[in-house]
PDB file of N, CA and C in Angstrom:
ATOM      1  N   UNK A   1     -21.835  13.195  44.220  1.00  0.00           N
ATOM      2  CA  UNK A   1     -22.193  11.864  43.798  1.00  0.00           C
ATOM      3  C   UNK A   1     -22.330  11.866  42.276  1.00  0.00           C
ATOM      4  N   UNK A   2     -21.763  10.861  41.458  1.00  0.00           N
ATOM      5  CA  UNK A   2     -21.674  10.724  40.024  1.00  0.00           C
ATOM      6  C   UNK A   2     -23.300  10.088  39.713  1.00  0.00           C
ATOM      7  N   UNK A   3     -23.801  11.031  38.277  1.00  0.00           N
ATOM      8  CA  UNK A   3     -24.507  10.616  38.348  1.00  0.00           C
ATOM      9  C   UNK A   3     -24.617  10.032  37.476  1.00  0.00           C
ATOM     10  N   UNK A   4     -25.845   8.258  36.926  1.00  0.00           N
ATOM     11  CA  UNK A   4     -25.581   7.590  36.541  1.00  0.00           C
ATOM     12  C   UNK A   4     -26.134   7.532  34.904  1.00  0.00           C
ATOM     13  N   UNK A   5     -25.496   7.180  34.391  1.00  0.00           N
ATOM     14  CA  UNK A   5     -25.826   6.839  33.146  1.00  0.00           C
ATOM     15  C   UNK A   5     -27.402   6.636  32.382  1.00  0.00           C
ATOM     16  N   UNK A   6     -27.688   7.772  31.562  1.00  0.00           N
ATOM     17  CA  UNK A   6     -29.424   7.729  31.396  1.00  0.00           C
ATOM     18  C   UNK A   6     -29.378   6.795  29.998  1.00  0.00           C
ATOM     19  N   UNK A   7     -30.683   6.617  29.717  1.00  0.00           N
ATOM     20  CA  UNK A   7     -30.734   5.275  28.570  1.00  0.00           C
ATOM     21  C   UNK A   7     -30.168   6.352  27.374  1.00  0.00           C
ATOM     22  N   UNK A   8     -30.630   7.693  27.335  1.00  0.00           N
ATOM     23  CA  UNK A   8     -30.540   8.376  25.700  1.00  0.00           C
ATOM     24  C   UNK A   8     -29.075   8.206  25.344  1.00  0.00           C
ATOM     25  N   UNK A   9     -28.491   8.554  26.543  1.00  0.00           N
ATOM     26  CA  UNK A   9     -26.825   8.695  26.485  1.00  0.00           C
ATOM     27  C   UNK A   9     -25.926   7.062  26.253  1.00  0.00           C
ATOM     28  N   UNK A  10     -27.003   5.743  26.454  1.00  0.00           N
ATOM     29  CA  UNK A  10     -26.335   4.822  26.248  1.00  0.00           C
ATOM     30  C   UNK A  10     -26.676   4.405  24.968  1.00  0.00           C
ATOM     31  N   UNK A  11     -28.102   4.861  24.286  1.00  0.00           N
ATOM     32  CA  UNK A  11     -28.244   4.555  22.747  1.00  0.00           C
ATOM     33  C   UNK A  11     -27.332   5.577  21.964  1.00  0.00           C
ATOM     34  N   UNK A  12     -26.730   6.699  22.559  1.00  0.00           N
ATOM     35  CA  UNK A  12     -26.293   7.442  21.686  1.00  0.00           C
ATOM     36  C   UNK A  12     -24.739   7.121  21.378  1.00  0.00           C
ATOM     37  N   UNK A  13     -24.435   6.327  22.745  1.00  0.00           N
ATOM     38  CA  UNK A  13     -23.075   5.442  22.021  1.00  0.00           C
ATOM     39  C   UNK A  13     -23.409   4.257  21.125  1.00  0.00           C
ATOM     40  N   UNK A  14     -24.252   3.594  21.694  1.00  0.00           N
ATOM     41  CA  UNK A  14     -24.627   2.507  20.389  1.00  0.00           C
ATOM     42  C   UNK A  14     -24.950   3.007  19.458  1.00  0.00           C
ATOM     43  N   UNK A  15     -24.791   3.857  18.709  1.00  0.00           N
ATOM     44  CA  UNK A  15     -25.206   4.418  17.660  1.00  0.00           C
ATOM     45  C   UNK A  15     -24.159   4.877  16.881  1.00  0.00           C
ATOM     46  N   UNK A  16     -22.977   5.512  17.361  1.00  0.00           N
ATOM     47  CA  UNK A  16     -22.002   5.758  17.485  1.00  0.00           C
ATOM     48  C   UNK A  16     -20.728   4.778  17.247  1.00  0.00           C
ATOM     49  N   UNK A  17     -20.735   3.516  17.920  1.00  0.00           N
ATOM     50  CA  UNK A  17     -20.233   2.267  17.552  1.00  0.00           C
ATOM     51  C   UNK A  17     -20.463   2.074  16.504  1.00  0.00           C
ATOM     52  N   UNK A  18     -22.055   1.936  16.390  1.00  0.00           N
ATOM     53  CA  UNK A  18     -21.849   1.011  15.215  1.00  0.00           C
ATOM     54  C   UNK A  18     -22.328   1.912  13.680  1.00  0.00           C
ATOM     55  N   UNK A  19     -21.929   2.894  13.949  1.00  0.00           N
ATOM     56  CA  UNK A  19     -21.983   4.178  12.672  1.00  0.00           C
ATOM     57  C   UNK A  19     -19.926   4.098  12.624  1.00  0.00           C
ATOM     58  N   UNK A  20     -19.106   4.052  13.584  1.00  0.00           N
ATOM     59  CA  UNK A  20     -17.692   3.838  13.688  1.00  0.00           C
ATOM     60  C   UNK A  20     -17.510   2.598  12.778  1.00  0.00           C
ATOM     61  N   UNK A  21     -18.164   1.568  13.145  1.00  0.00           N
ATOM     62  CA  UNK A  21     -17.738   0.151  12.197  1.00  0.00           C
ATOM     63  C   UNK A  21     -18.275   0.094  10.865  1.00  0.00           C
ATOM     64  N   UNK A  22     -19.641   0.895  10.586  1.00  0.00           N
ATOM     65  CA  UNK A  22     -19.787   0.884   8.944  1.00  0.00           C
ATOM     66  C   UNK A  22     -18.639   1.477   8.495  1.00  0.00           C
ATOM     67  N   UNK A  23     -18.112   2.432   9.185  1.00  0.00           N
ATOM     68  CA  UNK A  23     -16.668   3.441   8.395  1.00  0.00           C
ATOM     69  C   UNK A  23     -15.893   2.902   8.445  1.00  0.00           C
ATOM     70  N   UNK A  24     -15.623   1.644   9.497  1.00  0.00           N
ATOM     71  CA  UNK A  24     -13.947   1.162   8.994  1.00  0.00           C
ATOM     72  C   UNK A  24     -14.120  -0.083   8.455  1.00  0.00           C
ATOM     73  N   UNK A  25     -15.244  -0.539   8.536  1.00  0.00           N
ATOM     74  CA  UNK A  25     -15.809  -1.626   7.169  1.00  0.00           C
ATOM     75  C   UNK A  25     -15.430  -1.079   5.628  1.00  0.00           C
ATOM     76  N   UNK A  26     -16.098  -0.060   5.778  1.00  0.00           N
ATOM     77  CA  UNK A  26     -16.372   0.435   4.590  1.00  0.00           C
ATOM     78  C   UNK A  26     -15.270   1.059   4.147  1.00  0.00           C
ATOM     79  N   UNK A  27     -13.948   1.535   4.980  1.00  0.00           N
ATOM     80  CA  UNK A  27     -12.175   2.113   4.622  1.00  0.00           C
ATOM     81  C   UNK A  27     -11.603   0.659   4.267  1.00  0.00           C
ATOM     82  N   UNK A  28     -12.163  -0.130   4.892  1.00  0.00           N
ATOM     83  CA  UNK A  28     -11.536  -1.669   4.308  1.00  0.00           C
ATOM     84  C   UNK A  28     -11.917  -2.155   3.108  1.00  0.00           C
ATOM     85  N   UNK A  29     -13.032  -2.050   3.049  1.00  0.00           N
ATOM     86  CA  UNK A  29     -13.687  -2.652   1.576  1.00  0.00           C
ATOM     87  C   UNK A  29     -12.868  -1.907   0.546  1.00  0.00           C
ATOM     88  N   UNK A  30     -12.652  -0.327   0.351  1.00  0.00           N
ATOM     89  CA  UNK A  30     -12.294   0.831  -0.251  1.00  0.00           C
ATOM     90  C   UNK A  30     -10.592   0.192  -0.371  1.00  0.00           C
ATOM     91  N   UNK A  31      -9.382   0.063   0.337  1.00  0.00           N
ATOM     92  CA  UNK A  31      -8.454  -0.573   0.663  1.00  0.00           C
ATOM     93  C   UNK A  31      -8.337  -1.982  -0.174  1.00  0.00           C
ATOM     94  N   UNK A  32      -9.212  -2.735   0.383  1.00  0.00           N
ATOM     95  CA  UNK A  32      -9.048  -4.008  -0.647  1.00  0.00           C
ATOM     96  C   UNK A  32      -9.175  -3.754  -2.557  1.00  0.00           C
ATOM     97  N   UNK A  33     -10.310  -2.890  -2.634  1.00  0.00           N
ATOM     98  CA  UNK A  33     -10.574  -2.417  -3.427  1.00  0.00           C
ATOM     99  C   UNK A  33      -9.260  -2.208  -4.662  1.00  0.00           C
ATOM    100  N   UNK A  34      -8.595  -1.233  -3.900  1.00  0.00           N
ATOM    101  CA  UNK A  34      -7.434  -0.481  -4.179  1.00  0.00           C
ATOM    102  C   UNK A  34      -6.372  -1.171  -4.498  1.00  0.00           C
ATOM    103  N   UNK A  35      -5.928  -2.206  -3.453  1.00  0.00           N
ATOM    104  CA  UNK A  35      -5.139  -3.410  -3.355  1.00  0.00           C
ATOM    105  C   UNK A  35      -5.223  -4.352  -5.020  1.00  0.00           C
ATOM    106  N   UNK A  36      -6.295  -4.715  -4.897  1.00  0.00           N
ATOM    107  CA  UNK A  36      -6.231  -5.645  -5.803  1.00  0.00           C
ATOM    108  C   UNK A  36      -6.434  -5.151  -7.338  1.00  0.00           C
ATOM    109  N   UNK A  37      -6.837  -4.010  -7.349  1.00  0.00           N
ATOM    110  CA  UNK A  37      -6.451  -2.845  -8.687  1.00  0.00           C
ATOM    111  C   UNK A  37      -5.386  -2.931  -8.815  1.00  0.00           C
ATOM    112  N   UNK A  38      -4.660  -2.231  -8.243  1.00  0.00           N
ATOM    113  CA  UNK A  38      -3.135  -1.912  -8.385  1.00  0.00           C
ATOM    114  C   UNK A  38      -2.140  -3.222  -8.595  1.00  0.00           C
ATOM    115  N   UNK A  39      -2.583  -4.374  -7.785  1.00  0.00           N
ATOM    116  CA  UNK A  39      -2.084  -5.705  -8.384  1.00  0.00           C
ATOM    117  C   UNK A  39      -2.538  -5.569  -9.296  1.00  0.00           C
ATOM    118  N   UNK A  40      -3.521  -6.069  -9.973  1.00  0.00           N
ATOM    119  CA  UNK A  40      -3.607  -6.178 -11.788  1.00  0.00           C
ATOM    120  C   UNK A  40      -2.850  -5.611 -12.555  1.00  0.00           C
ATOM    121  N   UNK A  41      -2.447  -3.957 -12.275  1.00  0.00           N
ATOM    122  CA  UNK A  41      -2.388  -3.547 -13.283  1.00  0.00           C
ATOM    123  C   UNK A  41      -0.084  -3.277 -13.069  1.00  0.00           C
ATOM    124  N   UNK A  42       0.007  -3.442 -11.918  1.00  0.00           N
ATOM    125  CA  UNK A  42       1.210  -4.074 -11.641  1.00  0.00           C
ATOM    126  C   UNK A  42       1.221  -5.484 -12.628  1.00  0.00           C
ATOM    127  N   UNK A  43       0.565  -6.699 -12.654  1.00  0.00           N
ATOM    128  CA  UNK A  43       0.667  -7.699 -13.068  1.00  0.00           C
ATOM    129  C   UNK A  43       0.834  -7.428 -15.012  1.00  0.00           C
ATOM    130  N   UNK A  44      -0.058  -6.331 -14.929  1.00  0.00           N
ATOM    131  CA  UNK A  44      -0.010  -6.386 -16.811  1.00  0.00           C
ATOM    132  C   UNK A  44       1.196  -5.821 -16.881  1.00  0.00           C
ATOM    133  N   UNK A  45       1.607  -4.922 -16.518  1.00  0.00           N
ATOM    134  CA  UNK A  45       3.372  -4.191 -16.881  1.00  0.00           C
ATOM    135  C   UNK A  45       4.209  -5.151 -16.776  1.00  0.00           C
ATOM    136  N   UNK A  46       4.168  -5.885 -15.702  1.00  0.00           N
ATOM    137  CA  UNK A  46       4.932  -7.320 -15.527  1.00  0.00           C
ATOM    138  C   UNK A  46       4.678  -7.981 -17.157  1.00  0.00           C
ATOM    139  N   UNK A  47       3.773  -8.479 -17.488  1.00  0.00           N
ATOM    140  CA  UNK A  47       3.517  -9.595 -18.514  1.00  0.00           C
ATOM    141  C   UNK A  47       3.789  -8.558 -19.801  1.00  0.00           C
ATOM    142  N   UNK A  48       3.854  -7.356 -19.922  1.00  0.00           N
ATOM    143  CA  UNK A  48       4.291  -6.531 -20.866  1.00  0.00           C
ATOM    144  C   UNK A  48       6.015  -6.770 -21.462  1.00  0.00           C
ATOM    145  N   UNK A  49       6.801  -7.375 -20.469  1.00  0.00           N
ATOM    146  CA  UNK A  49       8.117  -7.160 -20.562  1.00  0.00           C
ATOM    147  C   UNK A  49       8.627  -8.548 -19.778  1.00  0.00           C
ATOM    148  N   UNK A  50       7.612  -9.382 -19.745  1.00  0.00           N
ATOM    149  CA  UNK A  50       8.011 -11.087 -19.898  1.00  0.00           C
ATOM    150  C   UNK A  50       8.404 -11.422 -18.400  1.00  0.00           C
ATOM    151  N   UNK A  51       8.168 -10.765 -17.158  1.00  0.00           N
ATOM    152  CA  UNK A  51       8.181 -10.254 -16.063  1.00  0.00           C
ATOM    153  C   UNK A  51       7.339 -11.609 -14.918  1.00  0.00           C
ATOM    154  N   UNK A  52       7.306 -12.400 -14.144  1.00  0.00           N
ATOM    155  CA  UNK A  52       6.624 -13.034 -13.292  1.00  0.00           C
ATOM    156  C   UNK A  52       5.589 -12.215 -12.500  1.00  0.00           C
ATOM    157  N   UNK A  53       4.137 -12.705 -12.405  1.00  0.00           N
ATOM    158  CA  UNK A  53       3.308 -11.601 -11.589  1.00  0.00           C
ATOM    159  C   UNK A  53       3.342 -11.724 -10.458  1.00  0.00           C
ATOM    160  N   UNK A  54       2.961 -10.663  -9.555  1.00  0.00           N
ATOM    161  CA  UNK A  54       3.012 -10.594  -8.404  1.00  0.00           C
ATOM    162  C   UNK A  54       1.628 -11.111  -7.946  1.00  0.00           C
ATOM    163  N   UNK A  55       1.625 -12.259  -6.230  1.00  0.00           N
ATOM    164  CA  UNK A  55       0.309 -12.815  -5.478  1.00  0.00           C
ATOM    165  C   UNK A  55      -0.063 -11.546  -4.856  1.00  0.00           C
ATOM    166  N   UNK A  56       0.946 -10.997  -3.381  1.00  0.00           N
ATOM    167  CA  UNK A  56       0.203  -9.984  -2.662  1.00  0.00           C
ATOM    168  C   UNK A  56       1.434  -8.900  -2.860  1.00  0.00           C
ATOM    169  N   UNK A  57       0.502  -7.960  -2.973  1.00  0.00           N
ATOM    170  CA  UNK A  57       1.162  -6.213  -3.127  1.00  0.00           C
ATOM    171  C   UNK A  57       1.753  -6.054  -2.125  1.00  0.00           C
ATOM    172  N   UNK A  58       1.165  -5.800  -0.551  1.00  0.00           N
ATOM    173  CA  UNK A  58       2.431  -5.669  -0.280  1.00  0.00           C
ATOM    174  C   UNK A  58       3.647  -6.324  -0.026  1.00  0.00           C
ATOM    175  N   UNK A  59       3.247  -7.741  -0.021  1.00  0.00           N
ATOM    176  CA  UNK A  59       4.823  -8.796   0.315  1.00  0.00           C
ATOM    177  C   UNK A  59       5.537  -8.423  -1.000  1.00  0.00           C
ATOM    178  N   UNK A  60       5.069  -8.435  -1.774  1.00  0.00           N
ATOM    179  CA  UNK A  60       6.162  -8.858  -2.853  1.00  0.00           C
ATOM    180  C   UNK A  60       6.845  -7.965  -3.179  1.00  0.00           C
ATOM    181  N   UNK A  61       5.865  -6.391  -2.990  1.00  0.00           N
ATOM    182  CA  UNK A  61       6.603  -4.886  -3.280  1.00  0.00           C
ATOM    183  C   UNK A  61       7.596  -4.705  -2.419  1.00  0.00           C
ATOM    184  N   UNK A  62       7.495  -5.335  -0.866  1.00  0.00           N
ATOM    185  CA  UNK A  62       8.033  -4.923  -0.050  1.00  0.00           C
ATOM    186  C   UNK A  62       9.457  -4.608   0.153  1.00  0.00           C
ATOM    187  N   UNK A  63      10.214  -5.205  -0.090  1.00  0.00           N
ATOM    188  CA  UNK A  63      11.518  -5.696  -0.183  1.00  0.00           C
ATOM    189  C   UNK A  63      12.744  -4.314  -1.094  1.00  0.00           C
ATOM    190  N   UNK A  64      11.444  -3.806  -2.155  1.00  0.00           N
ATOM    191  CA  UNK A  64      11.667  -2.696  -3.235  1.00  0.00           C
ATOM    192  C   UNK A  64      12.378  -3.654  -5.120  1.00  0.00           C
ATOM    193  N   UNK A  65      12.694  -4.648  -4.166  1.00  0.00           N
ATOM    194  CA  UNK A  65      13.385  -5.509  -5.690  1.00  0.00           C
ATOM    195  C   UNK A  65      11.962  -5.251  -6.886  1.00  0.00           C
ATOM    196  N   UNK A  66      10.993  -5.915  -6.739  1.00  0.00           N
ATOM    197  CA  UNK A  66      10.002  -5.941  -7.916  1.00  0.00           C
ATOM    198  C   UNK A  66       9.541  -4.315  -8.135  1.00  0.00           C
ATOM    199  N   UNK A  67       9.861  -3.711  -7.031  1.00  0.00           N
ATOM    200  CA  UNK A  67       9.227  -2.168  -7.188  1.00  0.00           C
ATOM    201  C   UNK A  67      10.097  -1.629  -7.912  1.00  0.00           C
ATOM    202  N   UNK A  68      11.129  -2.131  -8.472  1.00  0.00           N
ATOM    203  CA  UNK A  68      12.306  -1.394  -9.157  1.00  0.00           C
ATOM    204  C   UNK A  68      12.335  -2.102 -10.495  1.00  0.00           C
ATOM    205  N   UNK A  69      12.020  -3.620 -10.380  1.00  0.00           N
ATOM    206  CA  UNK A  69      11.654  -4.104 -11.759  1.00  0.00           C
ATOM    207  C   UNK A  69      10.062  -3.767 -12.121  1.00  0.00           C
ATOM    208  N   UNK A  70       9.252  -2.956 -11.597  1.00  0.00           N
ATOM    209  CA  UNK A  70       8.258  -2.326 -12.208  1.00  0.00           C
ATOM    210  C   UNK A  70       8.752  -1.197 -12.722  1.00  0.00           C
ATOM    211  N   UNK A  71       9.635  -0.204 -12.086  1.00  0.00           N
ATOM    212  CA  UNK A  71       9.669   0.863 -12.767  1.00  0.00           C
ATOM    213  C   UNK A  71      10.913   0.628 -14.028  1.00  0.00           C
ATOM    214  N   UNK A  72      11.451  -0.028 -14.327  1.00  0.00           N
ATOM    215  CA  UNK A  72      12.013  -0.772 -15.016  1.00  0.00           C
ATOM    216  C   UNK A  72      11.545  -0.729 -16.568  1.00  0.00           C
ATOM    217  N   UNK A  73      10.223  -1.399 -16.121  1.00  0.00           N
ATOM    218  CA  UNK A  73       9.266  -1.693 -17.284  1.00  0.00           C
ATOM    219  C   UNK A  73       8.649  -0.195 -17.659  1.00  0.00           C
ATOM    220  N   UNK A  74       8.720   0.555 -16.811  1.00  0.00           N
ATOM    221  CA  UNK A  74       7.997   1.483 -17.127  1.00  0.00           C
ATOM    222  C   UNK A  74       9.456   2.951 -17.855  1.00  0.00           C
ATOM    223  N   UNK A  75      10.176   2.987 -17.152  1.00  0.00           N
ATOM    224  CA  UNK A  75      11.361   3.821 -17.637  1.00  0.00           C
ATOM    225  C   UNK A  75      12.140   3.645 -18.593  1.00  0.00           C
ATOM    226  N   UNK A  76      11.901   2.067 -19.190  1.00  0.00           N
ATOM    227  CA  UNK A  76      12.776   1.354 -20.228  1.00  0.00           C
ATOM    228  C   UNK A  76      13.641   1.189 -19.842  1.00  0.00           C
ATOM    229  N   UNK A  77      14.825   0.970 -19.134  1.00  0.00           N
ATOM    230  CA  UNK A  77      15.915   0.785 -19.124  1.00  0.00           C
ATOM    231  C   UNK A  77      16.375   0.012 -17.633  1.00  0.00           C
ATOM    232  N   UNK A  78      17.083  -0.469 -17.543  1.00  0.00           N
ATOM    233  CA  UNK A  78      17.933  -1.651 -16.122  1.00  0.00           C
ATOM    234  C   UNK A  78      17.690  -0.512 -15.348  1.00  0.00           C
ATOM    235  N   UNK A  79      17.666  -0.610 -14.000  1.00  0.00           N
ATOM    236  CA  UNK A  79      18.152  -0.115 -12.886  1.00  0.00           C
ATOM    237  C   UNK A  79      19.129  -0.533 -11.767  1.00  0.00           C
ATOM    238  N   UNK A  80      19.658  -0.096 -10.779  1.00  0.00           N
ATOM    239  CA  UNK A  80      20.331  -0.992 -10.013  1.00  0.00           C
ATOM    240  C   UNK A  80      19.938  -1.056  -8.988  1.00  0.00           C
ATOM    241  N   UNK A  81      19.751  -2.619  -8.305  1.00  0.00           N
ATOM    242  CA  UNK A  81      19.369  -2.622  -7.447  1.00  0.00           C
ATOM    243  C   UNK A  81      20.274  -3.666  -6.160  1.00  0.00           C
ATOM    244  N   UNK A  82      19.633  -3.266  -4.976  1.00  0.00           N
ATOM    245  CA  UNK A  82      21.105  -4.049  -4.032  1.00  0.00           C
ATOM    246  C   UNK A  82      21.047  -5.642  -3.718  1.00  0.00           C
ATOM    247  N   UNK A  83      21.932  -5.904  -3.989  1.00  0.00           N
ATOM    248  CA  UNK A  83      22.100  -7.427  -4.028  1.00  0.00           C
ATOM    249  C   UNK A  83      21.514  -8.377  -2.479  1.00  0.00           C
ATOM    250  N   UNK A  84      21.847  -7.571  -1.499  1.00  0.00           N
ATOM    251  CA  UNK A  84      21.642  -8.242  -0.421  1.00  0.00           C
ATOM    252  C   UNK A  84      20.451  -8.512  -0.114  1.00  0.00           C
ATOM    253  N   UNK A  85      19.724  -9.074   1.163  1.00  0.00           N
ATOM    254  CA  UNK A  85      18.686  -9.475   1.388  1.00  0.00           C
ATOM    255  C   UNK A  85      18.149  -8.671   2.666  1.00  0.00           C
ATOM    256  N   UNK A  86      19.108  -8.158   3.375  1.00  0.00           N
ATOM    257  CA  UNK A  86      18.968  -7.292   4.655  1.00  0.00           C
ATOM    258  C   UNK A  86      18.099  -6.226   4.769  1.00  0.00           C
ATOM    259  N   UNK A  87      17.455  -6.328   5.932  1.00  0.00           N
ATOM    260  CA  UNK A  87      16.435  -4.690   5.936  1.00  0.00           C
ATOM    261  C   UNK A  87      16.939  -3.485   5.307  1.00  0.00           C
ATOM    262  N   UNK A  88      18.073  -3.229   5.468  1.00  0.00           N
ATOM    263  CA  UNK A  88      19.420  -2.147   4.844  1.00  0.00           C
ATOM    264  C   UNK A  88      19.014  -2.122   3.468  1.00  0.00           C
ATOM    265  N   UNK A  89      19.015  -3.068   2.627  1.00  0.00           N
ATOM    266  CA  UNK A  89      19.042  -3.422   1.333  1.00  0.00           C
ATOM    267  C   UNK A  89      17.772  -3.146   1.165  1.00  0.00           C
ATOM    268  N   UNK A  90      16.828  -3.708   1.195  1.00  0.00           N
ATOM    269  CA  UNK A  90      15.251  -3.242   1.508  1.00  0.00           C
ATOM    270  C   UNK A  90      15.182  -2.389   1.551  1.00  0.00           C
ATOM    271  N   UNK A  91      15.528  -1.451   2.168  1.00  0.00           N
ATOM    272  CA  UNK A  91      15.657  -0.146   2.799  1.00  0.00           C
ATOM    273  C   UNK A  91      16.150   0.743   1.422  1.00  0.00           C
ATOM    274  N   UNK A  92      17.025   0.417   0.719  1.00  0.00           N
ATOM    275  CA  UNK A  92      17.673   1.005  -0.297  1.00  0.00           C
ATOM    276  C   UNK A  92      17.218   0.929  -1.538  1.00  0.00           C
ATOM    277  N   UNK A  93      16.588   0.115  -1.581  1.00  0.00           N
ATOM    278  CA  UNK A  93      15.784  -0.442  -2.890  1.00  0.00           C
ATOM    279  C   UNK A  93      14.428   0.760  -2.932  1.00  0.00           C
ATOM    280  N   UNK A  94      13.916   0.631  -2.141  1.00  0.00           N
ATOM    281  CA  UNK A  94      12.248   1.667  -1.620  1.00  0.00           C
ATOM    282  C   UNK A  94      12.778   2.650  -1.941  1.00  0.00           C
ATOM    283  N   UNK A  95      13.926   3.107  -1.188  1.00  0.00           N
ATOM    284  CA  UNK A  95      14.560   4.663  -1.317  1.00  0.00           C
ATOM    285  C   UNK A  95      14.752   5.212  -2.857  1.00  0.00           C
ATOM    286  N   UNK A  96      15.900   3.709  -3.227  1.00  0.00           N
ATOM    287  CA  UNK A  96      16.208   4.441  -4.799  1.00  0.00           C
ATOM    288  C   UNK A  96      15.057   4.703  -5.922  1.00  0.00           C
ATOM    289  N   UNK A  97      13.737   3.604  -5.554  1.00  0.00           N
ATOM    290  CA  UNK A  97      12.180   3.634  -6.032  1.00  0.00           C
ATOM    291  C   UNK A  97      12.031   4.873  -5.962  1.00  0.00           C
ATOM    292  N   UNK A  98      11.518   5.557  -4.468  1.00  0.00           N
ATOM    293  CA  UNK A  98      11.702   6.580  -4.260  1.00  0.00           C
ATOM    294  C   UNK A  98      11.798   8.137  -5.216  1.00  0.00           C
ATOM    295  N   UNK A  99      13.322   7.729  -5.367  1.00  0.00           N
ATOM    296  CA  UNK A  99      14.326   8.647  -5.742  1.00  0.00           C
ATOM    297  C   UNK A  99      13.964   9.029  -7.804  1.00  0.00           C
ATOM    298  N   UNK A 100      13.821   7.796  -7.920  1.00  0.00           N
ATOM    299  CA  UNK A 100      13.088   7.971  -9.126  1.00  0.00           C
ATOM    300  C   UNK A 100      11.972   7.965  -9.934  1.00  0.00           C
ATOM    301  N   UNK A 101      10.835   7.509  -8.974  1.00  0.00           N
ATOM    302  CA  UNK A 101       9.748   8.385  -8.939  1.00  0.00           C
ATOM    303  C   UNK A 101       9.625   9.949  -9.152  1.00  0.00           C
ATOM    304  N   UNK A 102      10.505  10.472  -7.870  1.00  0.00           N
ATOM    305  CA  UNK A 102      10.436  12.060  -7.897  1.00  0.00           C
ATOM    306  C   UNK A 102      11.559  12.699  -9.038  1.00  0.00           C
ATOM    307  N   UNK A 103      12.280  12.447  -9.770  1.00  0.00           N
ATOM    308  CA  UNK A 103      13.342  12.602 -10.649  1.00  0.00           C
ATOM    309  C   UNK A 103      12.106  12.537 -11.997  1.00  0.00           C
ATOM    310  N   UNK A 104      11.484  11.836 -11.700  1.00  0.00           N
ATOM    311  CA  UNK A 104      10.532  11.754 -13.140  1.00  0.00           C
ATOM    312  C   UNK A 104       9.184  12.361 -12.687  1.00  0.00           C
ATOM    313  N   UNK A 105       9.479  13.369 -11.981  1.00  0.00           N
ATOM    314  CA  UNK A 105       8.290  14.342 -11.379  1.00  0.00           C
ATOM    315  C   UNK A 105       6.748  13.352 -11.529  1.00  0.00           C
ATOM    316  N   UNK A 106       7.267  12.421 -10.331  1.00  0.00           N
ATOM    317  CA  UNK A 106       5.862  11.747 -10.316  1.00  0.00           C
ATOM    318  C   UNK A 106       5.422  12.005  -8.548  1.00  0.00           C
ATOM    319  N   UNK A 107       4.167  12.212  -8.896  1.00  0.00           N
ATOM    320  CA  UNK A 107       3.672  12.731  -7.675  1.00  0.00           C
ATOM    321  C   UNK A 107       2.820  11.765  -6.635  1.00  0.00           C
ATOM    322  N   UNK A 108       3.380  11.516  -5.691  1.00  0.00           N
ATOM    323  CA  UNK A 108       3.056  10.866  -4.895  1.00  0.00           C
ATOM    324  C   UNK A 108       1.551  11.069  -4.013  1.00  0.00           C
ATOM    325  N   UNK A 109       0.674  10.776  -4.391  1.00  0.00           N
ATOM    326  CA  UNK A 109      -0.832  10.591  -2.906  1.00  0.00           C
ATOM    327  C   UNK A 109      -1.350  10.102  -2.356  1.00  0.00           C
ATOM    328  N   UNK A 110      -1.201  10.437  -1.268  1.00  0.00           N
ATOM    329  CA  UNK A 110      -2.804   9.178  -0.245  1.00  0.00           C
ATOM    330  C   UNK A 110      -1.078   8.068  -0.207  1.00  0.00           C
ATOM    331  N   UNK A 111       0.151   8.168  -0.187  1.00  0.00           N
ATOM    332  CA  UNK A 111       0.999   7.196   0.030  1.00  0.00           C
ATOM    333  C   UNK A 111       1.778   7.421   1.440  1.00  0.00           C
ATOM    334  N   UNK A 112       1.069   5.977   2.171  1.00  0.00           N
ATOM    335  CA  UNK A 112       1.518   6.190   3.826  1.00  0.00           C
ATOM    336  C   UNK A 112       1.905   5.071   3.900  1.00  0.00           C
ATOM    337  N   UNK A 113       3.120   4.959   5.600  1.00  0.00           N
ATOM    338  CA  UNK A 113       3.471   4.030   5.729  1.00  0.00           C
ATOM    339  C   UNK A 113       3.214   3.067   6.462  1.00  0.00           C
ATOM    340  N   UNK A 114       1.736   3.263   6.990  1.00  0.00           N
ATOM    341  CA  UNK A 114       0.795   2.530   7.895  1.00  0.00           C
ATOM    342  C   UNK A 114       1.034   0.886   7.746  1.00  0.00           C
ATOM    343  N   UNK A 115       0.932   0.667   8.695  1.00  0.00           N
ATOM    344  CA  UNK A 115       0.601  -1.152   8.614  1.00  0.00           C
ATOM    345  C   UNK A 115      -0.771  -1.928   7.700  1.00  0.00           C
ATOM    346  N   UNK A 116      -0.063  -3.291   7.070  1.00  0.00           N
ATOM    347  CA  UNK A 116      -0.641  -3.483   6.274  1.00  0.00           C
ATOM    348  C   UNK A 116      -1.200  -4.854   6.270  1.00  0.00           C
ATOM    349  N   UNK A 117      -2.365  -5.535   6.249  1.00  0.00           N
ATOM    350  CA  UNK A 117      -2.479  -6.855   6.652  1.00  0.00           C
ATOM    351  C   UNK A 117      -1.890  -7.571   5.692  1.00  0.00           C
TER     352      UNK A 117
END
């Protein structure tokens, strides 16, 4: 016979819950945090080189077009980027970002491809 559930063992999940939600409160707050840093200072390199600013980081990065006219601003010189609009193209844009990031021995951290609100 199973036996049933004592009170210590049911405060010790409530405790547990809600010690779980200060932490992913508090990975969110940390996240937003982060978010809206990195916009700013995306936005000043933009206005450095006469550039339109970006609303949200990830829509606007997404695509790789502005992520390539950031590094742009930052490498001095044009880059190329793909004309189309297709995930493919998207796809190629991030990559060639990518590609020259690590060519200019820049080191990538804490960069995942998790979902993003």
């Amino acid at each position: 016979m199973a036996e049933a559930g004592r009170p210590e063992d049911q405060c010790d999940e409530a405790v547990e819950d809600e010690f779980g939600e200060i932490i992913k409160c508090r990975s969110d707050e940390r996240e937003d945090v982060q978010k809206k840093t990195f916009t700013k200072w995306t936005n000043s390199q933009f206005a450095k080189v006469g550039k339109p600013a970006i609303q949200d980081l990830f829509t606007d990065l997404c695509d790789g077009r502005r992520l390539l006219e950031l590094l742009e601003s930052l490498v001095g010189h044009e880059l190329v980027k793909e004309r189309g609009f297709s995930r493919v193209h998207s796809l190629n844009n991030v990559n060639r970002a990518l590609q020259i990031l690590q060519k200019n021995n820049v080191e990538l951290v804490n960069i995942g491809g998790g979902r993003h609100r």
